[in-house]
PDB file of N, CA and C in Angstrom:
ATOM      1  N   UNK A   1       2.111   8.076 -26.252  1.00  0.00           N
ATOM      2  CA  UNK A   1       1.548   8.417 -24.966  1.00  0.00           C
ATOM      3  C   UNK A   1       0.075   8.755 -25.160  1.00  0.00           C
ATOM      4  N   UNK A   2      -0.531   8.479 -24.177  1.00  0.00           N
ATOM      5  CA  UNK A   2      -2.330   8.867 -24.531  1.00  0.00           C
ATOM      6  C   UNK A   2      -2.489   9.975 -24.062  1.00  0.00           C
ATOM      7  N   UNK A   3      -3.343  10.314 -24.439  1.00  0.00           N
ATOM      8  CA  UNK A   3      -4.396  12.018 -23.977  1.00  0.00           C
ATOM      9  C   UNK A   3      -4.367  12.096 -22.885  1.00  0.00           C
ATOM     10  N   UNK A   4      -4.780  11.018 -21.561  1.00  0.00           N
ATOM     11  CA  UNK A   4      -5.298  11.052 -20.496  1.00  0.00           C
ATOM     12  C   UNK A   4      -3.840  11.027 -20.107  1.00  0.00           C
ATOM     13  N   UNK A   5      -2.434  10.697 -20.327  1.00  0.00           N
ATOM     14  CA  UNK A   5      -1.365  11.140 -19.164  1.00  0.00           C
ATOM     15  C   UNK A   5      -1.297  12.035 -18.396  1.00  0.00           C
ATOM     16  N   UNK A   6      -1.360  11.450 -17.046  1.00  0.00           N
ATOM     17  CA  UNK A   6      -1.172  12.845 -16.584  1.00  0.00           C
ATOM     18  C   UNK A   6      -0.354  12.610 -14.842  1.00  0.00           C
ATOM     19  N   UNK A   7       0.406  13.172 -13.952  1.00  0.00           N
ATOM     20  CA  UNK A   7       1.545  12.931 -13.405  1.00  0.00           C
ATOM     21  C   UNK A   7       1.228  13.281 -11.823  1.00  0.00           C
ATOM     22  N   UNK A   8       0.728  12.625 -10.724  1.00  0.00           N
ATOM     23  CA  UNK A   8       0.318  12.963  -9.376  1.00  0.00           C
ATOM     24  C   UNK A   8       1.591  12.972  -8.639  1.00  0.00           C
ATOM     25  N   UNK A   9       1.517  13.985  -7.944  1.00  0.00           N
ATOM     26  CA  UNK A   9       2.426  13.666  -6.599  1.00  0.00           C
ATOM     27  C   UNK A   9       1.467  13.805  -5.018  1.00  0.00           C
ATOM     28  N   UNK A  10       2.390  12.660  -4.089  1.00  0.00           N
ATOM     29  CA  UNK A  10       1.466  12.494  -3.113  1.00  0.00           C
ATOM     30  C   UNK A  10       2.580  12.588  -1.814  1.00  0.00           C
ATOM     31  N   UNK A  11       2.507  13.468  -0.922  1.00  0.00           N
ATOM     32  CA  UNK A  11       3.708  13.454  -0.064  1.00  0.00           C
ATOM     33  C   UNK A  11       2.710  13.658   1.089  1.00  0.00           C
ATOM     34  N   UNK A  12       3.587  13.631   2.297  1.00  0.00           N
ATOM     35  CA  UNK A  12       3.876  13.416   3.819  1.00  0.00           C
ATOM     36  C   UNK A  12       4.403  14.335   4.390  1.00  0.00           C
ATOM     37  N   UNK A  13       4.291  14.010   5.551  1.00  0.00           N
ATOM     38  CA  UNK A  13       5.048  15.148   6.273  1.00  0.00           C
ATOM     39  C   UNK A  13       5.656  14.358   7.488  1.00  0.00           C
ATOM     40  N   UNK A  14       6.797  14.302   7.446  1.00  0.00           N
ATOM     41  CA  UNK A  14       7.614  13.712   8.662  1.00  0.00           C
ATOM     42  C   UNK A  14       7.024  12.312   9.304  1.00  0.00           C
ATOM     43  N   UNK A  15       6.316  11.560   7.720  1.00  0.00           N
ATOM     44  CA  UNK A  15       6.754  10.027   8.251  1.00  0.00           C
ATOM     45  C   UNK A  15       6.522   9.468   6.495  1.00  0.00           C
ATOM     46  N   UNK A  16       6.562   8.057   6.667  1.00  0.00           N
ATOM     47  CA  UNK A  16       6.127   7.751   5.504  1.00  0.00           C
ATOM     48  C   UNK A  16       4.458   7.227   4.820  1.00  0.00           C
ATOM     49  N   UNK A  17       4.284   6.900   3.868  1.00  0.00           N
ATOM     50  CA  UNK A  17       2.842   6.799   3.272  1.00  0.00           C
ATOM     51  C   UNK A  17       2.454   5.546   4.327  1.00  0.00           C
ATOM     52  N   UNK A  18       1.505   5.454   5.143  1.00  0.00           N
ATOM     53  CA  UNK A  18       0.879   4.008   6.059  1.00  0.00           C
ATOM     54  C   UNK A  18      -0.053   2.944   4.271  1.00  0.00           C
ATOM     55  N   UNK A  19       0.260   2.023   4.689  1.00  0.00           N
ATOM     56  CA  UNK A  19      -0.405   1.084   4.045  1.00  0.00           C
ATOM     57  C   UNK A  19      -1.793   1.159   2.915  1.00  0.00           C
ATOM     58  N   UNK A  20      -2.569   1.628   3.834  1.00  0.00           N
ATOM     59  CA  UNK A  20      -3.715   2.461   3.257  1.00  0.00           C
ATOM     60  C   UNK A  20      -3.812   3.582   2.602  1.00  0.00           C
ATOM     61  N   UNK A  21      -2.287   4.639   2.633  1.00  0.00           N
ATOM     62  CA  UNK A  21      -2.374   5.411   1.115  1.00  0.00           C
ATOM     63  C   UNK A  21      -2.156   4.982   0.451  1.00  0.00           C
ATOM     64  N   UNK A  22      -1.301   4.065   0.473  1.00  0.00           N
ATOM     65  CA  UNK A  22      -0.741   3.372  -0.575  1.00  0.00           C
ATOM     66  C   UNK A  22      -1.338   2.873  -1.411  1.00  0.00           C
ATOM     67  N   UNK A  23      -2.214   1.751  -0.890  1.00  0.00           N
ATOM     68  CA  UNK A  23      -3.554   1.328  -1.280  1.00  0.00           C
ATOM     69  C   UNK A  23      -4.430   2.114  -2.270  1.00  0.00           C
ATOM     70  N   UNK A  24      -5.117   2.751  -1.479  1.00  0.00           N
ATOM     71  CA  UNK A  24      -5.407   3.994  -2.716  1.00  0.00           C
ATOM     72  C   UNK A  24      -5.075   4.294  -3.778  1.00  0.00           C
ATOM     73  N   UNK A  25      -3.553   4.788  -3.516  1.00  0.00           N
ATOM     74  CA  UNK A  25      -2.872   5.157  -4.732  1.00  0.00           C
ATOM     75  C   UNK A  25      -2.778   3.754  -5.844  1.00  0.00           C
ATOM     76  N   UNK A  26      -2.557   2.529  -5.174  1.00  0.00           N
ATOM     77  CA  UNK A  26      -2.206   1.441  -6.213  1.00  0.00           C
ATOM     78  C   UNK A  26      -3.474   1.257  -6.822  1.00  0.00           C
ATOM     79  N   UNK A  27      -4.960   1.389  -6.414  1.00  0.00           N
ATOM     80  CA  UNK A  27      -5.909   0.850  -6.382  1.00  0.00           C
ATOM     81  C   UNK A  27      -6.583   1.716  -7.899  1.00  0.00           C
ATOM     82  N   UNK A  28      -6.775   3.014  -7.621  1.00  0.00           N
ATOM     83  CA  UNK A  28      -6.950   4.180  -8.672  1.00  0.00           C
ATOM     84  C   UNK A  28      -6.029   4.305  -9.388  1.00  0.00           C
ATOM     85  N   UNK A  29      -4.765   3.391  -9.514  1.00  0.00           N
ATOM     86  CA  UNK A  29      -3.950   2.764 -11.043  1.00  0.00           C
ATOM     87  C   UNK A  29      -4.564   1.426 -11.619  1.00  0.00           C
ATOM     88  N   UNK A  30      -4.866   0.630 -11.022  1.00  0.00           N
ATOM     89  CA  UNK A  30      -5.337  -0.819 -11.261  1.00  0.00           C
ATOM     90  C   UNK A  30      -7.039  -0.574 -11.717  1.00  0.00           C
ATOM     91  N   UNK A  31      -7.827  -0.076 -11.103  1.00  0.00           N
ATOM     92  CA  UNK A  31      -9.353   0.332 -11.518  1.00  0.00           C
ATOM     93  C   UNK A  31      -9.624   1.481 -11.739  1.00  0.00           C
ATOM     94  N   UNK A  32      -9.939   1.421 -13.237  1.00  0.00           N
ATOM     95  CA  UNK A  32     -10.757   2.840 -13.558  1.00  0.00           C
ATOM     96  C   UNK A  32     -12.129   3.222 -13.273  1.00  0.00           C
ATOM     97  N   UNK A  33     -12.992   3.718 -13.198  1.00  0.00           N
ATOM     98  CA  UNK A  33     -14.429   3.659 -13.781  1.00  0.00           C
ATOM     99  C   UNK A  33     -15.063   4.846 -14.146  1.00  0.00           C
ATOM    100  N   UNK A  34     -15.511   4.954 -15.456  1.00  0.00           N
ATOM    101  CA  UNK A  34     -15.752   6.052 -16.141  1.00  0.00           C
ATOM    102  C   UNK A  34     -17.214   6.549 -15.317  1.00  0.00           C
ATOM    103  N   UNK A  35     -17.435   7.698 -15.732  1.00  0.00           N
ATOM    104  CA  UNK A  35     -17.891   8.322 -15.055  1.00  0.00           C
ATOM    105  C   UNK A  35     -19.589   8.549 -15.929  1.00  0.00           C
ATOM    106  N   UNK A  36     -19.137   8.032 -17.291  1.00  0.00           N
ATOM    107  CA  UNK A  36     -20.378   7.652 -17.803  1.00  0.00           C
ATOM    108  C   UNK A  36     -20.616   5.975 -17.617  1.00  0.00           C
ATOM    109  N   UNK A  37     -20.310   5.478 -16.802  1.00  0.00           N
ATOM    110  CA  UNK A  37     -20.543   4.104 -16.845  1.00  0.00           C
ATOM    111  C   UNK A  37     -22.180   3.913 -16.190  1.00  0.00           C
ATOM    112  N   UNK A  38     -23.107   2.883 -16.817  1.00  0.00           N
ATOM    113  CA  UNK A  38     -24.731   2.535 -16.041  1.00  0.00           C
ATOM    114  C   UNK A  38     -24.116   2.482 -14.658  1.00  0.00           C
ATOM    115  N   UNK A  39     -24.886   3.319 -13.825  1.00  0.00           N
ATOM    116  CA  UNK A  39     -24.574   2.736 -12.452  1.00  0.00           C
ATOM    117  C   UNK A  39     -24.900   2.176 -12.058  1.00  0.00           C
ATOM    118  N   UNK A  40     -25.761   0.483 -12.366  1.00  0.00           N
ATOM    119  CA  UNK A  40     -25.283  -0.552 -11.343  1.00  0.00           C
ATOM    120  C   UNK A  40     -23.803  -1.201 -12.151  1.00  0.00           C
ATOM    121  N   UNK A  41     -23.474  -1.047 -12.955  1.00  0.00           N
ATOM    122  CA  UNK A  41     -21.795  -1.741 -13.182  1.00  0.00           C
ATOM    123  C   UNK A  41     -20.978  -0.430 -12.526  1.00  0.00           C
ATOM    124  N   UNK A  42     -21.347   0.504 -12.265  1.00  0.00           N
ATOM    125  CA  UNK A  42     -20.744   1.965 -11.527  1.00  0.00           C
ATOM    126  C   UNK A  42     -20.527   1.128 -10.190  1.00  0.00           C
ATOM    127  N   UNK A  43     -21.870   0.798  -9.504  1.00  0.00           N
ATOM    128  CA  UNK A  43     -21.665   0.690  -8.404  1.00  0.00           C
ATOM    129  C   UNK A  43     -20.790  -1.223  -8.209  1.00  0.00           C
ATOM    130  N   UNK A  44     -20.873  -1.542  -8.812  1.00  0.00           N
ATOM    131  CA  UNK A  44     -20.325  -2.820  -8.869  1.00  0.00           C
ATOM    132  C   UNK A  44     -19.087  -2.726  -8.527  1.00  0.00           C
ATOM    133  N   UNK A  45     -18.589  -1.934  -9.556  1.00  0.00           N
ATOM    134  CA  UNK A  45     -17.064  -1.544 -10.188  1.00  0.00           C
ATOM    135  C   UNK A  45     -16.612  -0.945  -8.434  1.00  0.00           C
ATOM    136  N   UNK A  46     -17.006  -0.269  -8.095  1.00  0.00           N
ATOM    137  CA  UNK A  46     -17.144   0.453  -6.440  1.00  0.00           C
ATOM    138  C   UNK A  46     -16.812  -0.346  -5.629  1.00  0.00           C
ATOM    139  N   UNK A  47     -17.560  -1.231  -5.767  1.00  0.00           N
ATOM    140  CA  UNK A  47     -17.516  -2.519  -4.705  1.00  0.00           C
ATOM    141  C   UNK A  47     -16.226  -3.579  -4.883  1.00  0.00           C
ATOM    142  N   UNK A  48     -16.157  -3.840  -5.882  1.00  0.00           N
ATOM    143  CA  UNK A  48     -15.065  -4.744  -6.314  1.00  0.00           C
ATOM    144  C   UNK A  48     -13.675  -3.860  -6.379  1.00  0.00           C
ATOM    145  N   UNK A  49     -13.646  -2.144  -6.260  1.00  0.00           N
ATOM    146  CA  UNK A  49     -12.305  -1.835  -5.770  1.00  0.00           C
ATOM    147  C   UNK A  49     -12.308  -2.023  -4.290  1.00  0.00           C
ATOM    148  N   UNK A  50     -13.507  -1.568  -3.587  1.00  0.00           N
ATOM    149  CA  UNK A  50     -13.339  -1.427  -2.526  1.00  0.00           C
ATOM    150  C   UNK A  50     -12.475  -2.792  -1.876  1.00  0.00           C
ATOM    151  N   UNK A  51     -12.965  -4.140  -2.433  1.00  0.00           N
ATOM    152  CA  UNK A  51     -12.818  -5.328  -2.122  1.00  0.00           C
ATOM    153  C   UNK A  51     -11.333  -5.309  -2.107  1.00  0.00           C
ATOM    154  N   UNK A  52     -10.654  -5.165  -3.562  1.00  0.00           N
ATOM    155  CA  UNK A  52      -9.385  -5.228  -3.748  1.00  0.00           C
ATOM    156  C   UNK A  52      -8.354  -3.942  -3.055  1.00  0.00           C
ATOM    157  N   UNK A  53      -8.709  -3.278  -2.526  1.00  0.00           N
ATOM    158  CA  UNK A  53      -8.113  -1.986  -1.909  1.00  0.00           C
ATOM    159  C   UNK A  53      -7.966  -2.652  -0.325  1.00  0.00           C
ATOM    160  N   UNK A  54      -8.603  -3.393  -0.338  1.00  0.00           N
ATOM    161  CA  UNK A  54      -8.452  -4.447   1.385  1.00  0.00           C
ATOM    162  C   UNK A  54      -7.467  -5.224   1.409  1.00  0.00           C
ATOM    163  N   UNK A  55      -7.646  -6.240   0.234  1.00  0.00           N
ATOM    164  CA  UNK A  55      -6.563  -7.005  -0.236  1.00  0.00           C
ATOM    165  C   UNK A  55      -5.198  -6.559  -0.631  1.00  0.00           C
ATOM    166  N   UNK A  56      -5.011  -5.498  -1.145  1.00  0.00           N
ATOM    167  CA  UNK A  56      -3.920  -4.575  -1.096  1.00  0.00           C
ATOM    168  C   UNK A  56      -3.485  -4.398   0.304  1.00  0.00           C
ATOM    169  N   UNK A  57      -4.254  -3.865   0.756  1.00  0.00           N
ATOM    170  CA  UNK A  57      -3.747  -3.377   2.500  1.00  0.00           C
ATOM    171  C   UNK A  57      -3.207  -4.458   3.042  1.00  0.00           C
ATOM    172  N   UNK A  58      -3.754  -5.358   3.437  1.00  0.00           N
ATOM    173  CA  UNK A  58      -3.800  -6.900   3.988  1.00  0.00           C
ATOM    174  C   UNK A  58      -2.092  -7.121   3.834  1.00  0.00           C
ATOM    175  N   UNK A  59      -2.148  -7.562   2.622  1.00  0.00           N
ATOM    176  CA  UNK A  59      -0.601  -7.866   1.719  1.00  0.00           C
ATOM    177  C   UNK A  59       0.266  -7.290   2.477  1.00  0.00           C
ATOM    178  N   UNK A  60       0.237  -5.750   1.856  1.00  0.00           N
ATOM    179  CA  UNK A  60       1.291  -4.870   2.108  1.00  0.00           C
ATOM    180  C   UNK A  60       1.904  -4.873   4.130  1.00  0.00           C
ATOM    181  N   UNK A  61       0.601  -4.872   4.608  1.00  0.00           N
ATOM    182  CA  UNK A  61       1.004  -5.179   6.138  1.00  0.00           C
ATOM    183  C   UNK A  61       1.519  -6.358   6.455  1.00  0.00           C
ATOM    184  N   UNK A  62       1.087  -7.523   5.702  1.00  0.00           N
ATOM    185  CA  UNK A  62       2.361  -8.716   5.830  1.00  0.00           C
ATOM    186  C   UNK A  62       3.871  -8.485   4.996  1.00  0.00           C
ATOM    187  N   UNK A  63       3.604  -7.397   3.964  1.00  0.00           N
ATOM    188  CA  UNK A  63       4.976  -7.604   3.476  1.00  0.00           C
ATOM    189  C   UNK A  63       6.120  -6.961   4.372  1.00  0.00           C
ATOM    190  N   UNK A  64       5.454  -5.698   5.008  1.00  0.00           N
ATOM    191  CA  UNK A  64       6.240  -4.600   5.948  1.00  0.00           C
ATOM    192  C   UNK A  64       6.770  -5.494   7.006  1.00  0.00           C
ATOM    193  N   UNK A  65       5.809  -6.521   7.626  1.00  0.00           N
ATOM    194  CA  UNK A  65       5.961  -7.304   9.049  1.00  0.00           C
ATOM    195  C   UNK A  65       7.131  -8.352   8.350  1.00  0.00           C
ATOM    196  N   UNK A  66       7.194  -9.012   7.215  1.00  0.00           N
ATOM    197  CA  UNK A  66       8.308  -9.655   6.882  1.00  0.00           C
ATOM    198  C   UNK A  66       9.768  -9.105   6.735  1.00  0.00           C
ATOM    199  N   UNK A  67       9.461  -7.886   5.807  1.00  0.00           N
ATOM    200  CA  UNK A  67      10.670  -6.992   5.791  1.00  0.00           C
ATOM    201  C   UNK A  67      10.931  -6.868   7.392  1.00  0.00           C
ATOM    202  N   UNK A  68      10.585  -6.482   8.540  1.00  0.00           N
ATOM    203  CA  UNK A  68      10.885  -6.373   9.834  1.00  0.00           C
ATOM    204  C   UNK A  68      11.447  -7.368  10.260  1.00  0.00           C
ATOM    205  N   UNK A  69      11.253  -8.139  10.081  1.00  0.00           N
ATOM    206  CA  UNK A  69      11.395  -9.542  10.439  1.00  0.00           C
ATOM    207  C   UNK A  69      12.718 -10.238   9.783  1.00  0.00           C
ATOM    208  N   UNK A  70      13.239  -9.469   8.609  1.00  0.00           N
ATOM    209  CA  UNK A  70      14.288  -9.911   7.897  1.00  0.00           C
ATOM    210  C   UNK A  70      15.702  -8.889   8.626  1.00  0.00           C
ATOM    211  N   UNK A  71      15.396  -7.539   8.615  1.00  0.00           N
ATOM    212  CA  UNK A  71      15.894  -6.694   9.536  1.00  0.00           C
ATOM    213  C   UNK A  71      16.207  -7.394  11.055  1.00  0.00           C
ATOM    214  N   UNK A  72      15.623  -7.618  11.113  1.00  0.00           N
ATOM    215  CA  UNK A  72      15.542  -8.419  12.953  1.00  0.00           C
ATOM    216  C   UNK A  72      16.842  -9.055  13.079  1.00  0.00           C
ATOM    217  N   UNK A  73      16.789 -10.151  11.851  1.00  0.00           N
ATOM    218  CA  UNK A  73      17.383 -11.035  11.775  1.00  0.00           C
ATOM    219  C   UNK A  73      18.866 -10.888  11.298  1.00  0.00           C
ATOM    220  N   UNK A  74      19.274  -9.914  10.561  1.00  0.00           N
ATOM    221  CA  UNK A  74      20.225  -9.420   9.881  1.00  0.00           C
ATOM    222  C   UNK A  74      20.629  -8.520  11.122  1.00  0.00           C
ATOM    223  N   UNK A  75      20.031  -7.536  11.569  1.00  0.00           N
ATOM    224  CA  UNK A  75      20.478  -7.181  12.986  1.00  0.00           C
ATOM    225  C   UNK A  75      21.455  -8.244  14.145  1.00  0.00           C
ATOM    226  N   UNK A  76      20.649  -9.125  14.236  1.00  0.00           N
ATOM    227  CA  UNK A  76      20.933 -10.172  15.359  1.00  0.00           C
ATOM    228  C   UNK A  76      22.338 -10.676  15.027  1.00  0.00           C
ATOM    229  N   UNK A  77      22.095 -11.096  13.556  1.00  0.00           N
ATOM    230  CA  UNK A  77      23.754 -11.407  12.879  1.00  0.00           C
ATOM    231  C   UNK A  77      24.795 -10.663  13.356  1.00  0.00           C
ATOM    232  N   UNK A  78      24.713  -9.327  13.056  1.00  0.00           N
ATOM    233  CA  UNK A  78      24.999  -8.461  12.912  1.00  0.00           C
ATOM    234  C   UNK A  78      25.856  -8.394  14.375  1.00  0.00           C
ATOM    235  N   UNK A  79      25.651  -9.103  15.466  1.00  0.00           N
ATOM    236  CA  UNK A  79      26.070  -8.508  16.739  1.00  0.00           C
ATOM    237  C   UNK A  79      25.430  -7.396  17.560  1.00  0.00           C
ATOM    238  N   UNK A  80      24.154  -6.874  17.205  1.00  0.00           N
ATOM    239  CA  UNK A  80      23.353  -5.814  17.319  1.00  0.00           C
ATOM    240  C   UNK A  80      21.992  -5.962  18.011  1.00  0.00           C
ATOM    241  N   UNK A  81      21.671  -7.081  19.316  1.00  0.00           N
ATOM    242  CA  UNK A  81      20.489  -6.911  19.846  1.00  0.00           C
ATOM    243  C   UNK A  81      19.986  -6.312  20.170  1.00  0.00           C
ATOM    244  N   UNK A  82      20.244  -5.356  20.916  1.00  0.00           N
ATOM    245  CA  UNK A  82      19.335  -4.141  21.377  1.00  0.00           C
ATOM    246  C   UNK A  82      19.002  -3.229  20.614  1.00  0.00           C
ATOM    247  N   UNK A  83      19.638  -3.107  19.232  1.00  0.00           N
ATOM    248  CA  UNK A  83      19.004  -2.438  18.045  1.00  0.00           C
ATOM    249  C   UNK A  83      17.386  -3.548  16.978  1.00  0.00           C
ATOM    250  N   UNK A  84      18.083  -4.476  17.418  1.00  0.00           N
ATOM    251  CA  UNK A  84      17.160  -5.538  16.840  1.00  0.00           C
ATOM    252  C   UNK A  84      16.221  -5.868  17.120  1.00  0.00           C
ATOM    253  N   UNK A  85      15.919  -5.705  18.594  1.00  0.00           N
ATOM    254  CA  UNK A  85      14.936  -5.956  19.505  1.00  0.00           C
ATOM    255  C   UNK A  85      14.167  -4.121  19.415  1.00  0.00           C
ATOM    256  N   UNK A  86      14.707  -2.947  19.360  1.00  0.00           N
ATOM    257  CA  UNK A  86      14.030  -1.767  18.554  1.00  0.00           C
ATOM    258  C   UNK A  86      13.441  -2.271  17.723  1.00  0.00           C
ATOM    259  N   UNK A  87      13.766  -2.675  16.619  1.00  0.00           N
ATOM    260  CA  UNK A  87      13.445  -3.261  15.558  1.00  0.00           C
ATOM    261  C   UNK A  87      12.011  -3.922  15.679  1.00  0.00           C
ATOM    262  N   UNK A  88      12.232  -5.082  16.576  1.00  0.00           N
ATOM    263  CA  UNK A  88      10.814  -6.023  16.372  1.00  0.00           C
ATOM    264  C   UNK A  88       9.981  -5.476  17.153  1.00  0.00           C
ATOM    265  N   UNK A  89       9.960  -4.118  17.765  1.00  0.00           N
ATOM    266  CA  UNK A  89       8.847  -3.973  18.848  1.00  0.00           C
ATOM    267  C   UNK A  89       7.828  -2.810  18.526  1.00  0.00           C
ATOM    268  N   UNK A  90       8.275  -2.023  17.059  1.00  0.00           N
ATOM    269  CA  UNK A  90       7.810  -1.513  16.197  1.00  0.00           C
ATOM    270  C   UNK A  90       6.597  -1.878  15.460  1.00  0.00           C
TER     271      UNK A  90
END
């Protein structure tokens, strides 16, 4: 294990994490940047999370709208429209 382990917790309160914490959180696992780094690769490094912290978001809001969308559908099977139609209007 390295020196730098070390163990975050990140909670809510009566809903779940929206897209964009998430983001965050995945983003400050995926890019480091030291804090002695030259700052124009500082500010680079900045820019190019910022970039990928969008692209994260982006994703994740199509993955949620698919998962919904699979629900919908498994609902509908299900004999369950008016729960299903809850479902897609979310």
């Amino acid at each position: 294990m390295s020196d730098d382990f070390k163990v975050e917790v990140v909670t809510t309160q009566n809903r779940g994490h929206t897209p964009e914490e998430v983001a965050e959180l995945c983003i400050n696992k995926i890019v480091g940047i030291s804090t002695t780094a030259d700052p124009i690769i500082r500010q680079q490094a900045e820019a190019f999370k910022t970039q990928i912290k969008q692209v994260i978001i982006h994703y994740m809001k199509q993955a949620i709208q698919s998962d919904r969308t699979t629900v919908y559908n498994a609902l509908l099977d299900a004999g369950e429209p008016k729960l299903a139609d809850l479902i897609r209007i979310l």
